[in-house]
Protein backbone atom coordinates (compact mmCIF):
# COMPACT_ATOMS: atom_id res chain seq x y z
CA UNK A 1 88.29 115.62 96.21
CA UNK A 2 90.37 113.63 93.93
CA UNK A 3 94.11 112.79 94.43
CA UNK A 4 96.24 113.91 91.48
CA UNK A 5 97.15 110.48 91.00
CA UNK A 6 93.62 109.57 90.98
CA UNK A 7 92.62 112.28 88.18
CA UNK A 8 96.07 111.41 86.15
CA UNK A 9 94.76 107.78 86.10
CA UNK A 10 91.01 108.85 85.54
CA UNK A 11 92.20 111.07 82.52
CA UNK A 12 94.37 107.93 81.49
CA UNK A 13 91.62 105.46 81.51
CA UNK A 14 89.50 108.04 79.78
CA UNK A 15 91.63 108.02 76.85
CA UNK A 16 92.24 104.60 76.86
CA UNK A 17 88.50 104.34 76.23
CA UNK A 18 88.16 106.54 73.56
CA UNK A 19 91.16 105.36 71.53
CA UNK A 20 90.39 101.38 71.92
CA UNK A 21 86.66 101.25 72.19
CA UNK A 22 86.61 97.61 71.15
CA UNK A 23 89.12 96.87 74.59
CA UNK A 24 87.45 99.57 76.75
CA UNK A 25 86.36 96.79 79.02
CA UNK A 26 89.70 94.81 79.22
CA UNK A 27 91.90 97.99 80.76
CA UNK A 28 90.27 97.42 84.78
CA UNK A 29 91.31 98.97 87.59
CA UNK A 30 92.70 97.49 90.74
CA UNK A 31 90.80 99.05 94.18
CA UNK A 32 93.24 98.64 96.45
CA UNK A 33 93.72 101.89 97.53
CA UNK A 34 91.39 104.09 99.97
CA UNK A 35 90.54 103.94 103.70
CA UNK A 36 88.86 100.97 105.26
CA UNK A 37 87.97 99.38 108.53
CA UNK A 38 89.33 96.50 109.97
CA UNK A 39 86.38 94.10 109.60
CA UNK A 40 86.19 95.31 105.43
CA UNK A 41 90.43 94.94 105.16
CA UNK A 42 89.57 91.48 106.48
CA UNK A 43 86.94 90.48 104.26
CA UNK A 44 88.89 92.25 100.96
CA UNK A 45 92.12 90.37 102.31
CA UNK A 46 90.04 87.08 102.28
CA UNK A 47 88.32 87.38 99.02
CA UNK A 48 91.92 87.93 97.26
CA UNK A 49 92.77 91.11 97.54
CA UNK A 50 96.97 91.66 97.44
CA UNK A 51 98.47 94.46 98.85
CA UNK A 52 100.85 96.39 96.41
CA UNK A 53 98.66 95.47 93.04
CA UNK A 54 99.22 97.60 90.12
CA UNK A 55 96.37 100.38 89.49
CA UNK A 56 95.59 98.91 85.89
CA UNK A 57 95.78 95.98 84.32
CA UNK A 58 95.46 95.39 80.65
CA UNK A 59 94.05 92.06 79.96
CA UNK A 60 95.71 91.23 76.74
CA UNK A 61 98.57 89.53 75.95
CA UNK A 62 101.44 91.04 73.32
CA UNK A 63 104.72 90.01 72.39
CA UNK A 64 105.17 87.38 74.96
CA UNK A 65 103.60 89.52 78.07
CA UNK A 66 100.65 88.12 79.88
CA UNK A 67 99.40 91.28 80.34
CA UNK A 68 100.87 94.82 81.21
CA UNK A 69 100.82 95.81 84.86
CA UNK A 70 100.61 99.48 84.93
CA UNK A 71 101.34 101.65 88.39
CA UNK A 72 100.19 105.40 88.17
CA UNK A 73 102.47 107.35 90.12
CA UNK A 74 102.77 111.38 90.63
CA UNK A 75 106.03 113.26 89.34
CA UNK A 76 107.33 112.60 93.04
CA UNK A 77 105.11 109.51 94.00
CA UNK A 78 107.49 106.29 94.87
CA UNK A 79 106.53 102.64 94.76
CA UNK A 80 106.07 101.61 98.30
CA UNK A 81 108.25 98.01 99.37
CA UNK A 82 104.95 96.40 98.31
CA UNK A 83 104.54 97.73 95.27
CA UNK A 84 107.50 96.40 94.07
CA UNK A 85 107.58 93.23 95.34
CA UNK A 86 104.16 92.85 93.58
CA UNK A 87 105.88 94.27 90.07
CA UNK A 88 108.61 91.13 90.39
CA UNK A 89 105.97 88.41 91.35
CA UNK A 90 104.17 90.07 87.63
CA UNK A 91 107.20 90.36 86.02
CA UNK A 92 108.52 86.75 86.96
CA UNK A 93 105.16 85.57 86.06
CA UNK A 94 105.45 86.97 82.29
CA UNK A 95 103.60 90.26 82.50
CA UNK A 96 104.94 93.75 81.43
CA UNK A 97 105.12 96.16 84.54
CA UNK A 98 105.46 99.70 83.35
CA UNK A 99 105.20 102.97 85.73
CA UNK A 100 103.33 105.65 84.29
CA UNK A 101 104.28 109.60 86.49
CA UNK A 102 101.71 111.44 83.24
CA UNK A 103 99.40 110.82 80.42
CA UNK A 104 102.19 111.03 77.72
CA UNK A 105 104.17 108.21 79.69
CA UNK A 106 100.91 106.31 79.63
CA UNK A 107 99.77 106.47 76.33
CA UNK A 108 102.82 105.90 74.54
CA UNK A 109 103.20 102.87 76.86
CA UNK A 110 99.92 101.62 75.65
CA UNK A 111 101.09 102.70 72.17
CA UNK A 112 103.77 100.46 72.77
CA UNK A 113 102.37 97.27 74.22
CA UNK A 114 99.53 97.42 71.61
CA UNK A 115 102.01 97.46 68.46
């Protein structure tokens, strides 16, 4: 059964896909999430994958951003320490972190970014 974070951010990237068909492919998201086992954290953690990663990423740049960063989060979800050491590392590195808690927050983020 899905999370409510996870169906917030499937219903998100739903949209997303709908609305920009021609950048459907360029909103990805970020797998860090889930249980593993040791041996598969090890392999991940070799092959690049960072701890505390935003859920999406939109790979375009606009108005001087790399790209935006975007963290789903419930009404009462919190960043973990991670999390937002990762959004300064993006940040400092010229990328637009935003944190999204429903789909009105994310779209008119989006909405934002994109005009």
């Amino acid at each position: 059964m899905k999370s409510r974070e996870a169906y917030l951010q499937s219903e998100c990237v739903r949209w997303f896909r709908l609305a920009f068909p021609k950048m459907a492919k360029l909103l990805i998201a970020v797998p860090n999430g889930g249980s593993r086992d040791a041996r598969e954290a090890v392999n991940l953690k070799i092959q690049g994958v960072v701890a505390g990663v935003s859920d999406l990423l939109l790979l375009t740049p606009r108005n001087g951003f790399g790209c935006l960063c975007i963290e789903m989060k419930t009404e009462v979800g919190k960043q973990s320490d991670l999390q937002s050491q990762w959004q300064t590392e993006a940040e400092k590195a010229g990328n637009k972190y935003v944190l999204c808690r429903n789909f009105d927050q994310f779209r008119s983020e989006i909405l934002n970014y994109l005009n």
